[in-house]
PDB file of N, CA and C in Angstrom:
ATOM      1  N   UNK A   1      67.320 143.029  40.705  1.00  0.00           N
ATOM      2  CA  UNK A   1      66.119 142.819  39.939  1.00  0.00           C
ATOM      3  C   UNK A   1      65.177 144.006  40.164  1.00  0.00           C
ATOM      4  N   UNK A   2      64.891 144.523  39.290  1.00  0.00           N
ATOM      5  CA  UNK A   2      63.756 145.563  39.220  1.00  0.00           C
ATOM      6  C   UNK A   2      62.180 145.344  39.097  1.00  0.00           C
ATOM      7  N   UNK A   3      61.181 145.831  40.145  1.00  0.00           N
ATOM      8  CA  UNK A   3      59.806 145.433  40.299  1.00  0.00           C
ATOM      9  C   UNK A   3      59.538 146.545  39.004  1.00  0.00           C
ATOM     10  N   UNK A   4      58.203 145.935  38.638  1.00  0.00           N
ATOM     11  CA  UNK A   4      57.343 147.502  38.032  1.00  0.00           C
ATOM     12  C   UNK A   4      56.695 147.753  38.976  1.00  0.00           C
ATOM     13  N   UNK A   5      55.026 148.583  38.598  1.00  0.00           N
ATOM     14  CA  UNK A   5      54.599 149.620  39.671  1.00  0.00           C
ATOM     15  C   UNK A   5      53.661 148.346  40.488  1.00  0.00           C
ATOM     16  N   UNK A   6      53.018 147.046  39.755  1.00  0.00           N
ATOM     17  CA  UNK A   6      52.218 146.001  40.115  1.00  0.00           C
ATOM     18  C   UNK A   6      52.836 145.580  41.444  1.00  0.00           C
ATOM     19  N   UNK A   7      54.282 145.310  40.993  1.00  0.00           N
ATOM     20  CA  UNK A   7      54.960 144.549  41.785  1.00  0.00           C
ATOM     21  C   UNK A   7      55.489 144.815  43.276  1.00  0.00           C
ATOM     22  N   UNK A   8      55.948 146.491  42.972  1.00  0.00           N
ATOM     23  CA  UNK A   8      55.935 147.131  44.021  1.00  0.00           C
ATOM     24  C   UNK A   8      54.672 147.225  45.094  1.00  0.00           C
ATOM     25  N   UNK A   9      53.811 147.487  44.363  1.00  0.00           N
ATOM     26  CA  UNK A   9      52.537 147.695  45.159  1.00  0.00           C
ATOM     27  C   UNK A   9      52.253 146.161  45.821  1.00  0.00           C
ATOM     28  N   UNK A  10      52.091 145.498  45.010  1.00  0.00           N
ATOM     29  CA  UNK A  10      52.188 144.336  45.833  1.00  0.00           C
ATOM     30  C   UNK A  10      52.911 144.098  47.358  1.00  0.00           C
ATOM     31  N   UNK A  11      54.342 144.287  47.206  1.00  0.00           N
ATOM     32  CA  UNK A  11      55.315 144.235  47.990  1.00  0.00           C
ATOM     33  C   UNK A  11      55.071 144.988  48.993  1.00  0.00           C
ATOM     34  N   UNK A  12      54.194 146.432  48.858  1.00  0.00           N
ATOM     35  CA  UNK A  12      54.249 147.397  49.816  1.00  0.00           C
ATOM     36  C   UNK A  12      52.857 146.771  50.781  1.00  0.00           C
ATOM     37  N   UNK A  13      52.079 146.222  49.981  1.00  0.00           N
ATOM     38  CA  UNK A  13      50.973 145.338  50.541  1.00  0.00           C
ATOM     39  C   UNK A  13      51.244 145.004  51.640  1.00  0.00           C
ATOM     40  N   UNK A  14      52.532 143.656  51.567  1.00  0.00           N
ATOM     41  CA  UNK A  14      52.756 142.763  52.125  1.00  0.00           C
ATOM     42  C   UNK A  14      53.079 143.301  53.215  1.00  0.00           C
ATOM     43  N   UNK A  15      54.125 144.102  53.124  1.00  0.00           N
ATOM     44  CA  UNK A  15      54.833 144.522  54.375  1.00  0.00           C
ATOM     45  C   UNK A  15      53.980 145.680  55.224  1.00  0.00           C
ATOM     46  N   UNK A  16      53.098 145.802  54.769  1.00  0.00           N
ATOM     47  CA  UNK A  16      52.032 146.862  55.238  1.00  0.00           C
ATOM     48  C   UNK A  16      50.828 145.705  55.982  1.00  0.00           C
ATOM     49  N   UNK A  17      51.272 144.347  56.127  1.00  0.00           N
ATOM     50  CA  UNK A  17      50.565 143.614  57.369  1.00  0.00           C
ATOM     51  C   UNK A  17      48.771 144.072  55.940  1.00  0.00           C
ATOM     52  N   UNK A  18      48.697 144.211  54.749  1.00  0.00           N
ATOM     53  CA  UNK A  18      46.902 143.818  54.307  1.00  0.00           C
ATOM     54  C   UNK A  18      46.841 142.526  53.833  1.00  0.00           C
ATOM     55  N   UNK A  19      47.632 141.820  54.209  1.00  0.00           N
ATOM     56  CA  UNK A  19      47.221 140.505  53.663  1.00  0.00           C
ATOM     57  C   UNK A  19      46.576 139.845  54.964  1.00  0.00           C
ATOM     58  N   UNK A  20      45.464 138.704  54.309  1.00  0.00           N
ATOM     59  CA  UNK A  20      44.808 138.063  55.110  1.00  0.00           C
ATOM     60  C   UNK A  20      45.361 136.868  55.119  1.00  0.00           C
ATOM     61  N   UNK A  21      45.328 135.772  55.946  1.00  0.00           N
ATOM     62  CA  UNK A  21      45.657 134.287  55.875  1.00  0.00           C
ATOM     63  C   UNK A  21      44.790 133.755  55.479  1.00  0.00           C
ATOM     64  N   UNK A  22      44.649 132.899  55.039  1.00  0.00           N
ATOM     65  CA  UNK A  22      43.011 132.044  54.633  1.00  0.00           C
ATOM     66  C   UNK A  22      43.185 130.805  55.486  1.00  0.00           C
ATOM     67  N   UNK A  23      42.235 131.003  56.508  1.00  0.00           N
ATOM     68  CA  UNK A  23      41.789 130.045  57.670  1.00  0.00           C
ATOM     69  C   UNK A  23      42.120 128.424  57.273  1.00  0.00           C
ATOM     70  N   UNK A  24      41.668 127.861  55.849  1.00  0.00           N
ATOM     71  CA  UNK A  24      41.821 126.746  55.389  1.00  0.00           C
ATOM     72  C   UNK A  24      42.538 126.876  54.282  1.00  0.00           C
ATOM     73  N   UNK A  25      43.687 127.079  54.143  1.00  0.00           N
ATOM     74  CA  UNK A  25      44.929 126.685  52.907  1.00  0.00           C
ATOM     75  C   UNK A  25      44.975 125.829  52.095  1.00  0.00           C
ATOM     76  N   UNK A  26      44.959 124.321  53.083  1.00  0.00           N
ATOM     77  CA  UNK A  26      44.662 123.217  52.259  1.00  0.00           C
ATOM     78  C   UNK A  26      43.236 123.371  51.387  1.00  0.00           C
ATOM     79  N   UNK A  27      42.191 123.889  51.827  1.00  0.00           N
ATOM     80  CA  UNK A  27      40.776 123.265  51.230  1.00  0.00           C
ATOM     81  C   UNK A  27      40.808 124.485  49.778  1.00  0.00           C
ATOM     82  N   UNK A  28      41.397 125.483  50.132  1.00  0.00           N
ATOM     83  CA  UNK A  28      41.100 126.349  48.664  1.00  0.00           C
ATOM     84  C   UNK A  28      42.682 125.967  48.111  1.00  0.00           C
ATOM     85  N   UNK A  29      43.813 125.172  48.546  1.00  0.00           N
ATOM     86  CA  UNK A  29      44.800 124.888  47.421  1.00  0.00           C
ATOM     87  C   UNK A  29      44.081 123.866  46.573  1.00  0.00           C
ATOM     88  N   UNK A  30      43.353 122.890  47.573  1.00  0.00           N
ATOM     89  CA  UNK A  30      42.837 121.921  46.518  1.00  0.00           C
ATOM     90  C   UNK A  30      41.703 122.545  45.508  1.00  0.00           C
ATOM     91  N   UNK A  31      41.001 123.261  46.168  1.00  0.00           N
ATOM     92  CA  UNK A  31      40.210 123.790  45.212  1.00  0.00           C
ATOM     93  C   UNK A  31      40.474 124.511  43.739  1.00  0.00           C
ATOM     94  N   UNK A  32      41.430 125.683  44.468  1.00  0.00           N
ATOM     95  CA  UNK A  32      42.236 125.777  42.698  1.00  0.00           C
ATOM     96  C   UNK A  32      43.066 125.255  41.585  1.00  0.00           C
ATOM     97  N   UNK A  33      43.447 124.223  42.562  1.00  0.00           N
ATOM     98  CA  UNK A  33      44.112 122.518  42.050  1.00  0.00           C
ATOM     99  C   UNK A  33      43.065 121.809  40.895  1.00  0.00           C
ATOM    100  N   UNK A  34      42.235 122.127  41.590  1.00  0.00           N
ATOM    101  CA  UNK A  34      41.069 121.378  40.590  1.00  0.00           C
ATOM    102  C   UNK A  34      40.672 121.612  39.096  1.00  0.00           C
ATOM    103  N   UNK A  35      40.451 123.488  39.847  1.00  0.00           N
ATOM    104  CA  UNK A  35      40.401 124.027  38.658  1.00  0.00           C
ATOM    105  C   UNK A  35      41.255 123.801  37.665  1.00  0.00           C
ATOM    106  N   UNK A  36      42.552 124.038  38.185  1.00  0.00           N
ATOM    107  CA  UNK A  36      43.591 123.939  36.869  1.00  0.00           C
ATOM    108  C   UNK A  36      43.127 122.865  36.426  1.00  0.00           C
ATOM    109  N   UNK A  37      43.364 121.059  36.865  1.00  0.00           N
ATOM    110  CA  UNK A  37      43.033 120.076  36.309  1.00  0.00           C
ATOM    111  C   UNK A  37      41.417 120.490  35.355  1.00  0.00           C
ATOM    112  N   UNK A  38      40.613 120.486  35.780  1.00  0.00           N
ATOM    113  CA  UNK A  38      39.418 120.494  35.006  1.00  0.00           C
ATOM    114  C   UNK A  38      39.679 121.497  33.487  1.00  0.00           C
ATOM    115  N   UNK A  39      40.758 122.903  33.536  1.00  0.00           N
ATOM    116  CA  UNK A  39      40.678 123.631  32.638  1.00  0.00           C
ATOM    117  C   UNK A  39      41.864 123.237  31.757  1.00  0.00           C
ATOM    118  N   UNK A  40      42.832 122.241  32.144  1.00  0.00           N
ATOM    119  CA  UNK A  40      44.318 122.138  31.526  1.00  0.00           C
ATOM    120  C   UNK A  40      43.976 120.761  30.606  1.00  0.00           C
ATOM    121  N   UNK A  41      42.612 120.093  30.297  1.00  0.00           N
ATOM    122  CA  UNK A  41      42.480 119.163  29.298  1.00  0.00           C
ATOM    123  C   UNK A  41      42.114 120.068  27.909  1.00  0.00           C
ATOM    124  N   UNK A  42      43.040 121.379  27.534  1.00  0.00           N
ATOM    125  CA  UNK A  42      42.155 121.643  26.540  1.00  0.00           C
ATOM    126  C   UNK A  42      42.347 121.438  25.061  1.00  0.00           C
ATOM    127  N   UNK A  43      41.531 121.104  24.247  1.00  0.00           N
ATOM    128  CA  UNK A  43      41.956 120.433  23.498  1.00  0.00           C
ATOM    129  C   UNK A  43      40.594 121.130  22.245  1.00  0.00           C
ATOM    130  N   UNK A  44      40.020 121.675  22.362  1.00  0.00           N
ATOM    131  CA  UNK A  44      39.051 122.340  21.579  1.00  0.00           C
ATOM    132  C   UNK A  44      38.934 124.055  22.074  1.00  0.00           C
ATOM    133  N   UNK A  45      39.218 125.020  20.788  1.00  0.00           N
ATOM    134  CA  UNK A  45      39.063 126.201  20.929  1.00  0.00           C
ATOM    135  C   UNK A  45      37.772 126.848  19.827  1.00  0.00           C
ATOM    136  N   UNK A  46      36.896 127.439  21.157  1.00  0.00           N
ATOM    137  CA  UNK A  46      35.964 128.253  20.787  1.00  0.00           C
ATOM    138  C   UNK A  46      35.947 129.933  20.559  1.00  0.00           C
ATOM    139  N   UNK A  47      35.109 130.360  20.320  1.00  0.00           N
ATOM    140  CA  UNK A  47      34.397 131.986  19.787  1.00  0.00           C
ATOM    141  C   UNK A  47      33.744 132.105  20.282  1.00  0.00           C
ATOM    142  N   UNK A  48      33.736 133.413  21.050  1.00  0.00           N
ATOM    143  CA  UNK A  48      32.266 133.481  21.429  1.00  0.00           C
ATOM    144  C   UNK A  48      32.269 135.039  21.735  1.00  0.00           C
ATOM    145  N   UNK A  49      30.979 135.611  21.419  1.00  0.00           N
ATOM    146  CA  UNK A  49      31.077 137.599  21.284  1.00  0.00           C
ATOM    147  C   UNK A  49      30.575 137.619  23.293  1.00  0.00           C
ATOM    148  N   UNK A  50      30.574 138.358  23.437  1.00  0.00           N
ATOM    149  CA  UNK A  50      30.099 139.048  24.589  1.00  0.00           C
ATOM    150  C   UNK A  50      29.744 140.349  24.957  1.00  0.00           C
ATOM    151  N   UNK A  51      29.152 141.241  25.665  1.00  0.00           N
ATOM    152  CA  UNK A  51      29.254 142.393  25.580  1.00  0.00           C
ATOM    153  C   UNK A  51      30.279 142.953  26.323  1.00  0.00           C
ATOM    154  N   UNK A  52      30.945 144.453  26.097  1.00  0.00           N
ATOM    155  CA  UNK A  52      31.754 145.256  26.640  1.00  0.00           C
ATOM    156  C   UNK A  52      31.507 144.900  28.345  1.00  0.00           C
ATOM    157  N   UNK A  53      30.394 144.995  28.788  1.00  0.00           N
ATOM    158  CA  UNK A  53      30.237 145.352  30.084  1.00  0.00           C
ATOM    159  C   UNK A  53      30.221 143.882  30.696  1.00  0.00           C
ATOM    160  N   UNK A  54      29.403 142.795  30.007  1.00  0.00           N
ATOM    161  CA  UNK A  54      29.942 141.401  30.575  1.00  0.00           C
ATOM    162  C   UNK A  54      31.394 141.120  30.641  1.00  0.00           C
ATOM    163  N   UNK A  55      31.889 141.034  29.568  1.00  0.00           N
ATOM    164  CA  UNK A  55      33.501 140.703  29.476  1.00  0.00           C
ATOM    165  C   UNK A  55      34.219 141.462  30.979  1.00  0.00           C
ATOM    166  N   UNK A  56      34.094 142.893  30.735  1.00  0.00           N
ATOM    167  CA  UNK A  56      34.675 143.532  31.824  1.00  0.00           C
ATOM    168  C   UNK A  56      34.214 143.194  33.289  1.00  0.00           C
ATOM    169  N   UNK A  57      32.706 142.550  33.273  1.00  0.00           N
ATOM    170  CA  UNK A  57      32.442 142.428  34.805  1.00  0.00           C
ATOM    171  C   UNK A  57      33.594 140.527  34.934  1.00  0.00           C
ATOM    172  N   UNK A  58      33.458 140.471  33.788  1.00  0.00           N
ATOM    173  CA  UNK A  58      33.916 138.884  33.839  1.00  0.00           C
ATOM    174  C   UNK A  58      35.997 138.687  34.044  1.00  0.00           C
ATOM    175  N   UNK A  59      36.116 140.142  34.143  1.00  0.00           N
ATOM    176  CA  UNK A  59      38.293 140.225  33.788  1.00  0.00           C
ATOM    177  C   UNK A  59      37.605 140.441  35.674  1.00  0.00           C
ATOM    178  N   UNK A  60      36.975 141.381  35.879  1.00  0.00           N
ATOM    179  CA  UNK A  60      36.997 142.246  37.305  1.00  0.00           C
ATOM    180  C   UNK A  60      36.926 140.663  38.184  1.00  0.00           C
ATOM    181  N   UNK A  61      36.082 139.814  38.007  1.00  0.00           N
ATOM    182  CA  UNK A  61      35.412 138.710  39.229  1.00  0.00           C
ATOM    183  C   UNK A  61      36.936 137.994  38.803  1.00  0.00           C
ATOM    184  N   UNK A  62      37.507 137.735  37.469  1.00  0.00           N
ATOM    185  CA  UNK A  62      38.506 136.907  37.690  1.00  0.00           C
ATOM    186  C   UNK A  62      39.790 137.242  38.726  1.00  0.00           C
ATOM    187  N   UNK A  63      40.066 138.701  38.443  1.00  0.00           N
ATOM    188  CA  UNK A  63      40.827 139.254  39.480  1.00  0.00           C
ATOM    189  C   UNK A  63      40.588 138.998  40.748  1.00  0.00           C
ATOM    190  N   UNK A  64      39.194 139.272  41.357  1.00  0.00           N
ATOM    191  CA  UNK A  64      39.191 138.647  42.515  1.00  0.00           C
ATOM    192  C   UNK A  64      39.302 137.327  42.751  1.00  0.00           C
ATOM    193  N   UNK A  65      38.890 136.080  41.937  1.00  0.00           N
ATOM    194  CA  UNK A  65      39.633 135.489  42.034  1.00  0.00           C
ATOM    195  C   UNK A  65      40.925 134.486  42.013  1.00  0.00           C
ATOM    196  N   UNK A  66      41.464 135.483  41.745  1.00  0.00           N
ATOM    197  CA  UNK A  66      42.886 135.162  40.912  1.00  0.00           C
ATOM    198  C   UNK A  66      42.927 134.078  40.056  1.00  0.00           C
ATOM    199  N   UNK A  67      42.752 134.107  38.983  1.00  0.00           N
ATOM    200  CA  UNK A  67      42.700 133.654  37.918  1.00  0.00           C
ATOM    201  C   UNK A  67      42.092 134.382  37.012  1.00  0.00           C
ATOM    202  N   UNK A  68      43.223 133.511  35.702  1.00  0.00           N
ATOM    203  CA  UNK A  68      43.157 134.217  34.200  1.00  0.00           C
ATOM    204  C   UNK A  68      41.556 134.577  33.716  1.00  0.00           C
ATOM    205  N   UNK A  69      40.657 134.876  33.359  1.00  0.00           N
ATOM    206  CA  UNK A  69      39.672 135.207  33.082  1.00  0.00           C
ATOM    207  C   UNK A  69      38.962 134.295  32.052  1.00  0.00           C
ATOM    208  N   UNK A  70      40.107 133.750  31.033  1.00  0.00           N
ATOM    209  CA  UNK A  70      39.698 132.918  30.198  1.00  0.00           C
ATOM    210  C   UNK A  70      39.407 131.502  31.047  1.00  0.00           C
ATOM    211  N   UNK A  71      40.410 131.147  32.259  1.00  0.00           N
ATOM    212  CA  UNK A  71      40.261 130.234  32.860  1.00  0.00           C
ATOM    213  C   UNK A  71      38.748 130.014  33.846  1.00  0.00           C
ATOM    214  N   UNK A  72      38.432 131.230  34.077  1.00  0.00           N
ATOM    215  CA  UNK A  72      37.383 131.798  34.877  1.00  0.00           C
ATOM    216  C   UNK A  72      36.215 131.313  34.028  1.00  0.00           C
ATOM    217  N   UNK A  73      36.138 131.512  32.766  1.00  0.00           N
ATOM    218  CA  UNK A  73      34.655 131.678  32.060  1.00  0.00           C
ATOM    219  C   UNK A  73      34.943 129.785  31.434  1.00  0.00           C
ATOM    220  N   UNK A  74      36.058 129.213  31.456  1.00  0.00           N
ATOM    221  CA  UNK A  74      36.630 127.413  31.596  1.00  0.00           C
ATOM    222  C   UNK A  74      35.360 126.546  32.466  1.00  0.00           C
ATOM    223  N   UNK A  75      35.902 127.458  33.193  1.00  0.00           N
ATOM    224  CA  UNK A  75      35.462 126.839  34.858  1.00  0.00           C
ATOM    225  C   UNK A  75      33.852 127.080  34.933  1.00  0.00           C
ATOM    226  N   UNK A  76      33.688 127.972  34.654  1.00  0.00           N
ATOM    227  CA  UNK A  76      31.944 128.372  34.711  1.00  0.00           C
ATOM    228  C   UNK A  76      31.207 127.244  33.847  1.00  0.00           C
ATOM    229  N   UNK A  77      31.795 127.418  32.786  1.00  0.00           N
ATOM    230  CA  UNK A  77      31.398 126.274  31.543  1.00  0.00           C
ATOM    231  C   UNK A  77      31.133 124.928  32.082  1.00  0.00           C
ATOM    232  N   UNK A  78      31.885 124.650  32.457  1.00  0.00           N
ATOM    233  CA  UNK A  78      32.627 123.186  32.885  1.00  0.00           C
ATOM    234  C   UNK A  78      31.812 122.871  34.406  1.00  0.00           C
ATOM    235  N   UNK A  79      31.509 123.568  34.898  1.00  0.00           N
ATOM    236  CA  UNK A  79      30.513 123.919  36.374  1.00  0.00           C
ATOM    237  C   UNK A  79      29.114 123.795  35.715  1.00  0.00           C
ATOM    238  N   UNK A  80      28.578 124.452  34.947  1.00  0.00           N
ATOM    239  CA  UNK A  80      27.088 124.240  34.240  1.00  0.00           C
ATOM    240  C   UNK A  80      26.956 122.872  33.554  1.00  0.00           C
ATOM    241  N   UNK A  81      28.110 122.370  32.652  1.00  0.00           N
ATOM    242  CA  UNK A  81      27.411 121.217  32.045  1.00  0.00           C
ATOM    243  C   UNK A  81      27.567 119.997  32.184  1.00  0.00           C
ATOM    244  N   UNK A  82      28.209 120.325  34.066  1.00  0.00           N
ATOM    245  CA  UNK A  82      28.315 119.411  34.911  1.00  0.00           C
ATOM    246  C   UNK A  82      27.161 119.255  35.985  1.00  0.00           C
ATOM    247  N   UNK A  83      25.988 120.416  35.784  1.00  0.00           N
ATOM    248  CA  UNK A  83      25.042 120.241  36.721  1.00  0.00           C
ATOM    249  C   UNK A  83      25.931 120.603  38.186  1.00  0.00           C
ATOM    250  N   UNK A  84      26.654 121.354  38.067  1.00  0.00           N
ATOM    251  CA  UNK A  84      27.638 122.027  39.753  1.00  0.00           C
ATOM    252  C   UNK A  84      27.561 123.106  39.470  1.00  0.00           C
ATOM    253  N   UNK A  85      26.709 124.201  39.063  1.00  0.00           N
ATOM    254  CA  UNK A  85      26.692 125.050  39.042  1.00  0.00           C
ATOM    255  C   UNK A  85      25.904 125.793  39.652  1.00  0.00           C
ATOM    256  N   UNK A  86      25.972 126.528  40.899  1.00  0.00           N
ATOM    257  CA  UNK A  86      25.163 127.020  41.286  1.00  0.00           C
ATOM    258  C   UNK A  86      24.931 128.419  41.663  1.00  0.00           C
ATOM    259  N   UNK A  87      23.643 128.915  41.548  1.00  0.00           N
ATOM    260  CA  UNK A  87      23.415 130.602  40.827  1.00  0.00           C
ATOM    261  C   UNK A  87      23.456 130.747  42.397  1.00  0.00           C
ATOM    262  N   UNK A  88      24.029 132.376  42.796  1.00  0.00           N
ATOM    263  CA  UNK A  88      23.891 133.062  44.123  1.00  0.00           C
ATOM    264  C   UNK A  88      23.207 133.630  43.985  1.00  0.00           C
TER     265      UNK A  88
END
């Protein structure tokens, strides 16, 4: 099986000891558990413009945290008009 250059790099990551453990496994599996559930009822598709530089700050934060971006701006939604949303 052949990596591309993502995949490799990834791989070289790993074995290069930069990965971190995350202290609590269980508490952020459930957490992104959630997410999926809260974003996987979907059943209505919207439009919406944004600017160049939002969108892009909005792909960059999803990367960090791994997740799709569309799922990212799901979740934000779904966090505000639930009153769980809270500004840093």
């Amino acid at each position: 099986m052949k990596l591309d250059k993502e995949e490799k790099e990834i791989v070289k990551s790993f074995e290069n000891d930069e990965w971190i453990q995350e202290e609590d496994f269980e508490k952020e599996k459930a957490k992104y558990q959630q997410i999926a559930r809260n974003t996987s009822l979907k059943n209505r598709r919207i439009n919406i413009r944004l600017s160049e530089k939002d969108l892009s700050n909005l792909k960059a934060k999803s990367l960090e945290e791994g997740l799709p971006y569309q799922t990212l701006i799901a979740s934000i939604i779904h966090k505000y008009v639930n009153g769980k949303f809270n500004e840093m």
